[in-house]
Protein backbone atom coordinates (compact mmCIF):
# COMPACT_ATOMS: atom_id res chain seq x y z
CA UNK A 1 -40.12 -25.29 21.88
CA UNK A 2 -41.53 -25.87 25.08
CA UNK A 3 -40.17 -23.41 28.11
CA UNK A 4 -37.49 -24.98 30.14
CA UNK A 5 -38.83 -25.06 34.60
CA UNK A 6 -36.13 -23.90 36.89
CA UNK A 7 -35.28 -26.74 39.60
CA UNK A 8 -35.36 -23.92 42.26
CA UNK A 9 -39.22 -23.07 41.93
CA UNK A 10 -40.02 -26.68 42.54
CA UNK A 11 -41.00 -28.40 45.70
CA UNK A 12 -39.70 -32.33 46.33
CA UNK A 13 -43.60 -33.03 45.15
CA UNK A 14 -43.68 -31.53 42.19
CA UNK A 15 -40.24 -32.67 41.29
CA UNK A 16 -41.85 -36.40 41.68
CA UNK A 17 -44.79 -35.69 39.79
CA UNK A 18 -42.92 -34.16 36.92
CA UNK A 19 -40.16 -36.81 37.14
CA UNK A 20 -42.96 -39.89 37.00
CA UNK A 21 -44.33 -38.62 33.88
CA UNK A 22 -40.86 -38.58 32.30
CA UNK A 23 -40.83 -42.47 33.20
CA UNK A 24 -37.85 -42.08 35.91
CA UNK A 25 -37.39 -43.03 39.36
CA UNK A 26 -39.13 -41.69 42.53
CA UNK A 27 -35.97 -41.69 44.36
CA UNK A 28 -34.43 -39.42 41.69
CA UNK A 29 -36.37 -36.39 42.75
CA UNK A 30 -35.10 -36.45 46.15
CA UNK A 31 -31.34 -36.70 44.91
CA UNK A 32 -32.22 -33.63 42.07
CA UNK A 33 -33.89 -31.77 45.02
CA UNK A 34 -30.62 -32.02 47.39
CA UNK A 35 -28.06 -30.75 44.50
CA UNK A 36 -30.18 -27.92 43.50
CA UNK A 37 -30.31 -26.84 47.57
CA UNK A 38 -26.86 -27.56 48.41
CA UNK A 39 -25.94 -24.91 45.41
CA UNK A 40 -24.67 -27.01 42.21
CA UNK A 41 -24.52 -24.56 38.98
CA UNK A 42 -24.84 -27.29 36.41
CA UNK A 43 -25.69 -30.34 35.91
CA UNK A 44 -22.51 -32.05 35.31
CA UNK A 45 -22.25 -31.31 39.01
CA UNK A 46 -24.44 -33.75 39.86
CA UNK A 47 -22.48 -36.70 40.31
CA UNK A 48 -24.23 -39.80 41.66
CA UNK A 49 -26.97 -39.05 38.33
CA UNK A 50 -26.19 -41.01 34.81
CA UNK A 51 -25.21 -39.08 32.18
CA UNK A 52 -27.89 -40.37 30.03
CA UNK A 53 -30.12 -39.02 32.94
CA UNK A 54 -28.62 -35.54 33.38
CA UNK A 55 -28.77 -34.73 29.25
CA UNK A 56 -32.86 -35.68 29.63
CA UNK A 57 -32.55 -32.89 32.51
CA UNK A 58 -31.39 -30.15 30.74
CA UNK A 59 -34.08 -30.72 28.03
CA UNK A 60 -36.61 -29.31 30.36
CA UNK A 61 -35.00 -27.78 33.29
CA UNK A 62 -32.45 -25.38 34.60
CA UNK A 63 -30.63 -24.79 37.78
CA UNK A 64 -31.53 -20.91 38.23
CA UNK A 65 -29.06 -19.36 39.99
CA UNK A 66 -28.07 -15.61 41.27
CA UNK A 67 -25.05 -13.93 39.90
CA UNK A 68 -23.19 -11.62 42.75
CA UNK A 69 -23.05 -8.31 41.42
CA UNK A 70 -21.72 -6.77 44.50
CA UNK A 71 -20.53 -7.16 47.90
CA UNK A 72 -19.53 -4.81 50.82
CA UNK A 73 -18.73 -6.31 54.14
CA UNK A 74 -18.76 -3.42 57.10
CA UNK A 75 -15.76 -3.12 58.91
CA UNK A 76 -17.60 -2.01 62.28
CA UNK A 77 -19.58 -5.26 62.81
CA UNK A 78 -18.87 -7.51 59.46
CA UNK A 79 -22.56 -7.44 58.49
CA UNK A 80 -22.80 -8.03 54.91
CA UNK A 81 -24.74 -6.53 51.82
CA UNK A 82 -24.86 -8.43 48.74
CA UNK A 83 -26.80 -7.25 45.40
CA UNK A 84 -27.74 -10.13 43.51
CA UNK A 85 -28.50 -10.17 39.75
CA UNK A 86 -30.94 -11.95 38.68
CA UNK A 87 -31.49 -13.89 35.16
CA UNK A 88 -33.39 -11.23 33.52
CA UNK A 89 -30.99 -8.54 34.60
CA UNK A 90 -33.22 -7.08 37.26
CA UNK A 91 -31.27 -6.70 40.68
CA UNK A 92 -32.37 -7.04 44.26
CA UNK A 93 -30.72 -7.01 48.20
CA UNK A 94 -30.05 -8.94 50.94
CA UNK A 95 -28.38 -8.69 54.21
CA UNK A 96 -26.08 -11.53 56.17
CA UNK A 97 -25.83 -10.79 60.27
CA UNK A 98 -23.98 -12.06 62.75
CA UNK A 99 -25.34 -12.27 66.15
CA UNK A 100 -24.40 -14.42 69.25
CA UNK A 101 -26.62 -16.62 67.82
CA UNK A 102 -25.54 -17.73 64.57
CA UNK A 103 -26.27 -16.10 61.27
CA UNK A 104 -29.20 -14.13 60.13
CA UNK A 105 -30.17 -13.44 56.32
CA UNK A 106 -32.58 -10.86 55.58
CA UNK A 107 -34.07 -10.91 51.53
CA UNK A 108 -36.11 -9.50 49.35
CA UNK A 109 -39.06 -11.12 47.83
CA UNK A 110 -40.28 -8.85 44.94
CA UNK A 111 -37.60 -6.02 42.64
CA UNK A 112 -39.13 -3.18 43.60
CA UNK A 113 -42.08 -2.25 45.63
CA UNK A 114 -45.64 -0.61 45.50
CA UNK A 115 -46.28 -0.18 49.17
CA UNK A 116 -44.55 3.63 48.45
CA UNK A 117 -43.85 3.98 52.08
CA UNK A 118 -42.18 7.49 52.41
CA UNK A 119 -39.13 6.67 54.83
CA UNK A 120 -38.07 3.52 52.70
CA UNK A 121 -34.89 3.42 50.13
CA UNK A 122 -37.34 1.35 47.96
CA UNK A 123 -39.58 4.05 47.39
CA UNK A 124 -39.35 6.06 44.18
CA UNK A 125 -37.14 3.54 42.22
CA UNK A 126 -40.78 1.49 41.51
CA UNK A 127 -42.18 -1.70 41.36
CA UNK A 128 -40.72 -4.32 38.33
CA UNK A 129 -41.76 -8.10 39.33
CA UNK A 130 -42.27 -10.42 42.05
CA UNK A 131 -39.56 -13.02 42.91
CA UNK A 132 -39.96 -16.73 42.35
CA UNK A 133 -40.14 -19.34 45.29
CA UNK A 134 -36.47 -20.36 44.07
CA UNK A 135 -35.11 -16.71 43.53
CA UNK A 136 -36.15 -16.25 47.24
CA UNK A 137 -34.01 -19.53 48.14
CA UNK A 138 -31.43 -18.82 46.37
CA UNK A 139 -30.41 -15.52 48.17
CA UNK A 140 -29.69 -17.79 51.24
CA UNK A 141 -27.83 -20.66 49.19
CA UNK A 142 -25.50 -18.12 47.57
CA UNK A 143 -24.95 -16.05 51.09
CA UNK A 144 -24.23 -19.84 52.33
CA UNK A 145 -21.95 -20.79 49.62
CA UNK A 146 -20.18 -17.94 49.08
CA UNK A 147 -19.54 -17.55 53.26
CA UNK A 148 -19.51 -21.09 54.17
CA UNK A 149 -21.17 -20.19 57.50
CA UNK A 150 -24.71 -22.04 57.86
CA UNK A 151 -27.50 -19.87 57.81
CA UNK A 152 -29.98 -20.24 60.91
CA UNK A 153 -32.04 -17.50 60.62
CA UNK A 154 -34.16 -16.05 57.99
CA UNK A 155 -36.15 -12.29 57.76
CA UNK A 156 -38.53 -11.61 54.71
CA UNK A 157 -37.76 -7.62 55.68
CA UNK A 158 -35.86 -6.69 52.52
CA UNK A 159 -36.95 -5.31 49.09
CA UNK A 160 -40.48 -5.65 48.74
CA UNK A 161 -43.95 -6.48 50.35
CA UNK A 162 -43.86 -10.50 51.45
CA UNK A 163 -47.89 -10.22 51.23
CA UNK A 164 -48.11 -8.82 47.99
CA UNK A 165 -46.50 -11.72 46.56
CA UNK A 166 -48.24 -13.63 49.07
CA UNK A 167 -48.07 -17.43 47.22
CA UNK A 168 -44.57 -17.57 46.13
CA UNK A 169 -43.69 -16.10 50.12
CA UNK A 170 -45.28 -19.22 51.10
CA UNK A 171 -44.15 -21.44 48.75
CA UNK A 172 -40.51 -20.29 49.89
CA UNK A 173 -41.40 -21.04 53.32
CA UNK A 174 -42.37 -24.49 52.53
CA UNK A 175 -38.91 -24.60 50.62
CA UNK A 176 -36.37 -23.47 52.86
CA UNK A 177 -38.44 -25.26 55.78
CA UNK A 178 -37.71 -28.83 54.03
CA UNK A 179 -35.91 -31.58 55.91
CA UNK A 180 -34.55 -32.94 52.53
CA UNK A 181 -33.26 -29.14 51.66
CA UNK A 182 -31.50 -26.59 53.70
CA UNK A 183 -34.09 -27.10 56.55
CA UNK A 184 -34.68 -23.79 58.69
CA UNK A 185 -37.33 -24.37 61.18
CA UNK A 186 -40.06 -21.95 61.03
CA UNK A 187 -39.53 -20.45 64.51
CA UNK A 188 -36.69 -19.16 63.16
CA UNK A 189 -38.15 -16.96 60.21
CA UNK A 190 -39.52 -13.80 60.52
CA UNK A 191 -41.98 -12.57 57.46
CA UNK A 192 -42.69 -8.87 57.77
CA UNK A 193 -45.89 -7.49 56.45
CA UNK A 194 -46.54 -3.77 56.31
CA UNK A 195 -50.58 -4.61 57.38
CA UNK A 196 -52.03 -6.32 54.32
CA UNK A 197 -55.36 -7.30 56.55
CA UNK A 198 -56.69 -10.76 54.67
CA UNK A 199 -53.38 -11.88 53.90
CA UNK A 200 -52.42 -11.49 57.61
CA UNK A 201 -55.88 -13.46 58.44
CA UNK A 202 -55.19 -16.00 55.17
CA UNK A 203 -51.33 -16.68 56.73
CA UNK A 204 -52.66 -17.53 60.28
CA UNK A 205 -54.15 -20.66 58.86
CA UNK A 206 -51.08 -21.74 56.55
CA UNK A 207 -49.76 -23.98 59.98
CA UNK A 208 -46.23 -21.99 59.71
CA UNK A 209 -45.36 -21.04 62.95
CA UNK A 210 -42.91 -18.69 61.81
CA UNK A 211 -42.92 -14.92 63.57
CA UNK A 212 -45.18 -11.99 62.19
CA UNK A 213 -43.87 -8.57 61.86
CA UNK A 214 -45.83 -5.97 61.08
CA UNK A 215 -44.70 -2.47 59.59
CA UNK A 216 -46.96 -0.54 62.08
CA UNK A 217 -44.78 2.76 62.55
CA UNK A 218 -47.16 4.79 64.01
CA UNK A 219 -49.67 5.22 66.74
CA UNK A 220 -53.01 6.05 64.70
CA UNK A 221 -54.24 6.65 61.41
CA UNK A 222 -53.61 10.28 60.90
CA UNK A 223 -49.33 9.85 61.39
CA UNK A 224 -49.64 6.55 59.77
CA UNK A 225 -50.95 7.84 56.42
CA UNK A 226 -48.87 10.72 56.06
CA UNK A 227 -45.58 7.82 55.90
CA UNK A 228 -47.59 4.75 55.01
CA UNK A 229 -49.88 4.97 51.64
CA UNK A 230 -51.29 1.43 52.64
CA UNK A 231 -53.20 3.06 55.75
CA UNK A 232 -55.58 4.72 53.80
CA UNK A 233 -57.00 0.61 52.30
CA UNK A 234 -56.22 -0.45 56.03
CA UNK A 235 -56.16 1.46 59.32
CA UNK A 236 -54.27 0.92 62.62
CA UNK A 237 -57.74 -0.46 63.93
CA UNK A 238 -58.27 -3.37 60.99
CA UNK A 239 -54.47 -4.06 61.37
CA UNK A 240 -54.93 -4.45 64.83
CA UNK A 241 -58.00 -7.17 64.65
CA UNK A 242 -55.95 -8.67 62.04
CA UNK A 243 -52.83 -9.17 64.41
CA UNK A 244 -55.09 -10.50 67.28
CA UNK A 245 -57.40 -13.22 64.97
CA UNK A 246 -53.67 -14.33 64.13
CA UNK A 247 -52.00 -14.60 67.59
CA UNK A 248 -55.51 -16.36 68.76
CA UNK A 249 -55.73 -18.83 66.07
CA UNK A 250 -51.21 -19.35 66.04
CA UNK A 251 -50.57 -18.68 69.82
CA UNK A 252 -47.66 -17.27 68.34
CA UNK A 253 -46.22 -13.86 69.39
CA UNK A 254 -46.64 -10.63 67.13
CA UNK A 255 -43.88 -8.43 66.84
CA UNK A 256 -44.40 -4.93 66.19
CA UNK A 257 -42.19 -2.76 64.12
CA UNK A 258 -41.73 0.75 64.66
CA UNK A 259 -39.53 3.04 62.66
CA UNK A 260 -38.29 6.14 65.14
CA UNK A 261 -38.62 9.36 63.20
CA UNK A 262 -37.46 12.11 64.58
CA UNK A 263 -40.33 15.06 65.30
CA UNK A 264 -43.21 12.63 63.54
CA UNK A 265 -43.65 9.69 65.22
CA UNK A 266 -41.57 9.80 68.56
CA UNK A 267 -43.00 12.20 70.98
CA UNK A 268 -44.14 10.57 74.97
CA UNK A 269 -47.31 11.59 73.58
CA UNK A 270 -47.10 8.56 70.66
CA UNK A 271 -45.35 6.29 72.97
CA UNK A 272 -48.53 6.32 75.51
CA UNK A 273 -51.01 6.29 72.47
CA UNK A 274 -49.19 2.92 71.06
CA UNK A 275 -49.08 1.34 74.50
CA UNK A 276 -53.19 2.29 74.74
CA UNK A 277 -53.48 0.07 71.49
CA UNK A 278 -51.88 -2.70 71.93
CA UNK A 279 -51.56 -3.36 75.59
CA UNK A 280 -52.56 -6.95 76.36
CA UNK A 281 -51.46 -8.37 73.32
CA UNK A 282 -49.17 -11.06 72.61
CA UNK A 283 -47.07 -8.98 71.11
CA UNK A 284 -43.54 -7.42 71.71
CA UNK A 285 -42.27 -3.78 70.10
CA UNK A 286 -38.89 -3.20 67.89
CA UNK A 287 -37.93 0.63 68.11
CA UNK A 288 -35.93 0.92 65.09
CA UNK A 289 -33.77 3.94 64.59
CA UNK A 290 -34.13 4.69 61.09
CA UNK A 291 -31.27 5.08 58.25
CA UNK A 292 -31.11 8.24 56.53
CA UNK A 293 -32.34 7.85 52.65
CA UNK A 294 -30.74 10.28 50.52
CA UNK A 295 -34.51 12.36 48.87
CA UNK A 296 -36.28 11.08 52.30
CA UNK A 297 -36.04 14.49 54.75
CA UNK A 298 -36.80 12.02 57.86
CA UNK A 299 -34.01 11.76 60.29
CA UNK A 300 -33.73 9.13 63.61
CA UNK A 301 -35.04 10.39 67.02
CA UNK A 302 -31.96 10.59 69.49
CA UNK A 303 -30.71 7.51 71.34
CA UNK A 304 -32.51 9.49 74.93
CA UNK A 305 -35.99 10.00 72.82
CA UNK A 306 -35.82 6.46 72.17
CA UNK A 307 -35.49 4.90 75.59
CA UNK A 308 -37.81 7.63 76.48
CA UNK A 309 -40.70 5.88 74.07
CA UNK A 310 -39.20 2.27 75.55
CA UNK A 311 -39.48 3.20 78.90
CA UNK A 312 -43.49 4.46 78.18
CA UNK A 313 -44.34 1.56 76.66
CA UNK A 314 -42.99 -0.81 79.37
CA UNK A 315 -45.20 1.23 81.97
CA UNK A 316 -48.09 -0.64 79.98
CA UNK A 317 -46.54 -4.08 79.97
CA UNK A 318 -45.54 -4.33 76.83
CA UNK A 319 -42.10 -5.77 75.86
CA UNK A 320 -39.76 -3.41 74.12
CA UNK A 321 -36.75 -3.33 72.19
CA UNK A 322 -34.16 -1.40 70.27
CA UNK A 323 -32.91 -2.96 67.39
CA UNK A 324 -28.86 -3.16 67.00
CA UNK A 325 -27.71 -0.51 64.27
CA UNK A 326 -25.93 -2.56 62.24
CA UNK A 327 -23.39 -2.09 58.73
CA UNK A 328 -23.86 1.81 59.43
CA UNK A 329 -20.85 2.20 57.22
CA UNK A 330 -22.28 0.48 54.45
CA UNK A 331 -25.76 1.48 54.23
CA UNK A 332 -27.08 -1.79 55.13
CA UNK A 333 -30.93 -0.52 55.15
CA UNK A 334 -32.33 -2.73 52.07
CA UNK A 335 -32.53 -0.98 49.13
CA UNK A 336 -30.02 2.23 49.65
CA UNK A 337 -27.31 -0.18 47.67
CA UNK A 338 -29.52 -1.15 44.87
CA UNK A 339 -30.89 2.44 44.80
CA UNK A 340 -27.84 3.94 44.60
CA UNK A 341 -26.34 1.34 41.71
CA UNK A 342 -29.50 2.08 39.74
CA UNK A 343 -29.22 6.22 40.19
CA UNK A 344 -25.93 5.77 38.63
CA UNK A 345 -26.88 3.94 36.33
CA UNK A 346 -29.51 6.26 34.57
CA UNK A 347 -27.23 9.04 35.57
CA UNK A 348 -24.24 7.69 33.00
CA UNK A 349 -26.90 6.36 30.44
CA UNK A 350 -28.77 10.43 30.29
C-alpha cells in the first residue's frame, strides 16, 4: 500500500506536479495549498472541493497536524509556551511573544539536539529526529489558530540546530514566505545557527534575506569550547569569515548572540576581546541573560555586569542590546518545559 504524503511538507509546485499526474486541475493545487495553511484538520473541511475530489485526496494524502499537549501563558508579560505533540508521539516547543510590534513565534526545527551545548535545557535529553518542512509550519498555524492573533514574526531559536537540518529549514522558509500561504516576509525571520561554517556560506546564496543569528557566546576558542562542543569542528576565527562572506554577499546585518554567564564569559576583560573581533562588522550584539537549567551549574551575570559588557562594546562601535526577559514564571527558555514533561515521565515509568 503505497505511503500516504502529508499536504504540509509540500510546496504549491509540488502540489501541481503531483496533482497533474492524478489528471486534476492546476487551479486545484492552489485551493488545496490555502486550506492546508489556513489550518483545516480534514478534508471534509474543504468546502469549495467536490466530494468525488476530496475521497481521491485522502487516498494519498493527509493534513498533518500538531496536537497541543500543553499550554502555560505567563501572567507577568502573557508570553506563551506551547508543547506540541507530534504524530509519532515525539514532542517539541515553541514560544508566542508579544511585543509593540505584533507577535513573535519562536520554534523548534529538530526533537532533540546534538549540538550538546552545556548551558542549554536541550542538552542531555538527546537527539530523536529532524522536523519536516510542514511540522515546522505548523507550530505557527496552530499558535495562529488557537490565539487568533496573526503571527508577524518568526525565530528558528527553539529546540534544535536550524543548520543541521539545513534542507527542510529552507524548505520552511520557502513555505511560510508564500504569498498564496500565510506569507511572512523574510525580513521578518530570524534563523539562528550555533556556527555551522558551510551551511552559513551555503545559506548566503539561498536569496532569503531573512536575519542570521549566530550562537557565538564567547570571545575566543578556549571559553567557547568549554560551553560549546561545536567549537572544537569550528573556531571563533572560521565562524567569523563565515559571518563576513555572508553579510558581503547578503548586505544583510549579522546578529550576534551572546549568552551572559556569570564568572565564565562576562568579565570587561571578554567584553573588550569580543569588541576586538568583530568591530567593523555589519553586525549588532544580543546580551542575553541566561535562564537557570535545573543539572546546568551556570547562573546569569548581574543586570550592572551586563551593561558593564554593553557599555565596552559600544566604545568599539558596535551596536548592543539586552534582550527582554520574558515568561520568567514559566520557564519560557525552549526546552526546560519539554525537559521537564519528559523527566517525569521516565521518573513514573522507573
Amino acid at each position: 500500500m503505497e505511503e500516504k504524503t502529508n499536504l504540509m511538507d509540500l510546496t504549491l509546485e509540488e502540489l501541481q506536479e503531483r496533482f497533474a499526474s492524478m489528471g486534476a486541475e492546476k487551479f486545484r493545487a492552489k485551493q488545496i495549498f490555502q486550506w492546508v495553511h489556513k489550518g483545516i484538520k480534514d478534508f471534509e473541511q474543504m468546502t469549495n472541493i467536490s466530494k468525488e475530489f476530496r475521497n481521491k485526496l485522502e487516498k494519498s494524502f493527509y493534513i498533518g497536524r500538531l496536537e497541543i499537549g500543553n499550554k502555560l501563558v505567563s501572567k507577568i508579560d502573557g508570553t506563551t509556551k506551547y508543547i506540541f505533540q507530534l504524530k509519532d508521539g515525539n514532542l517539541v516547543e515553541s514560544v508566542l511573544m508579544q511585543y509593540l510590534h505584533g507577535y513573535t513565534a519562536c520554534i523548534s526545527s529538530q526533537v532533540g539536539c546534538r549540538m550538546g551545548c552545556r548551558f542549554c535545557a536541550s542538552t542531555g535529553i538527546g537527539f530523536v529526529r529532524n522536523l519536516s518542512s510542514g511540522e515546522m509550519l505548523d507550530q505557527i498555524i496552530s499558535i495562529q489558530n488557537d490565539t487568533g492573533n496573526r503571527i508577524g514574526n518568526v525565530v528558528i531559536m527553539g529546540i534544535g540546530e536550524p543548520f543541521d537540518n539545513y534542507d527542510n529549514v529552507v524548505k520552511f522558509l520557502r513555505l511560510v514566505n508564500h504569498p498564496v500561504g500565510i506569507n511572512i516576509g523574510y525580513r521578518h525571520i530570524s534563523v539562528s545557527t550555533c556556527g555551522l561554517v558551510p551551511d552559513i556560506i551555503r545559506f548566503s546564496k539561498e536569496n532569503m534575506p531573512v536575519t542570521l543569528s549566530i550562537s557565538l557566546h564567547a570571545p575566543n576558542d578556549e571559553i567557547r569550547q568549554q560551553i560549546m562542543p561545536v567549537n572544537k569542528k569550528y573556531s571563533i576565527d572560521k565562524i567569523i569569515e563565515a559571518c563576513k562572506i555572508y553579510t558581503e554577499v547578503t548586505r544583510r546585518r549579522i546578529t550576534f548572540e551572546y549568552a551572559m554567564i556569570s564568572g565564565v564569559n562576562d568579565s570587561a576583560e571578554n567584553a573588550s576581546e569580543l569588541g576586538h573581533r568583530i568591530k567593523g562588522m555589519l553586525s549588532h550584539v544580543n546580551l542575553i541573560p541566561i535562564n537557570d537549567v535545573e543539572g546546568a551549574d551556570f547562573k546569569k551575570s548581574s543586570r550592572q555586569t551586563i551593561e558593564k559588557f554593553k557599555s565596552i562594546l559600544e566604545r568599539y562601535g558596535i551596536e548592543a542590546t539586552v534582550r527582554r526577559e520574558l515568561g520568567s514564571d514559566i520557564n519560557a527558555a525552549c526546552g526546560q518545559l519539554r525537559r521537564s514533561i519528559i523527566n517525569k515521565a521516565e521518573e513514573s515509568s522507573s
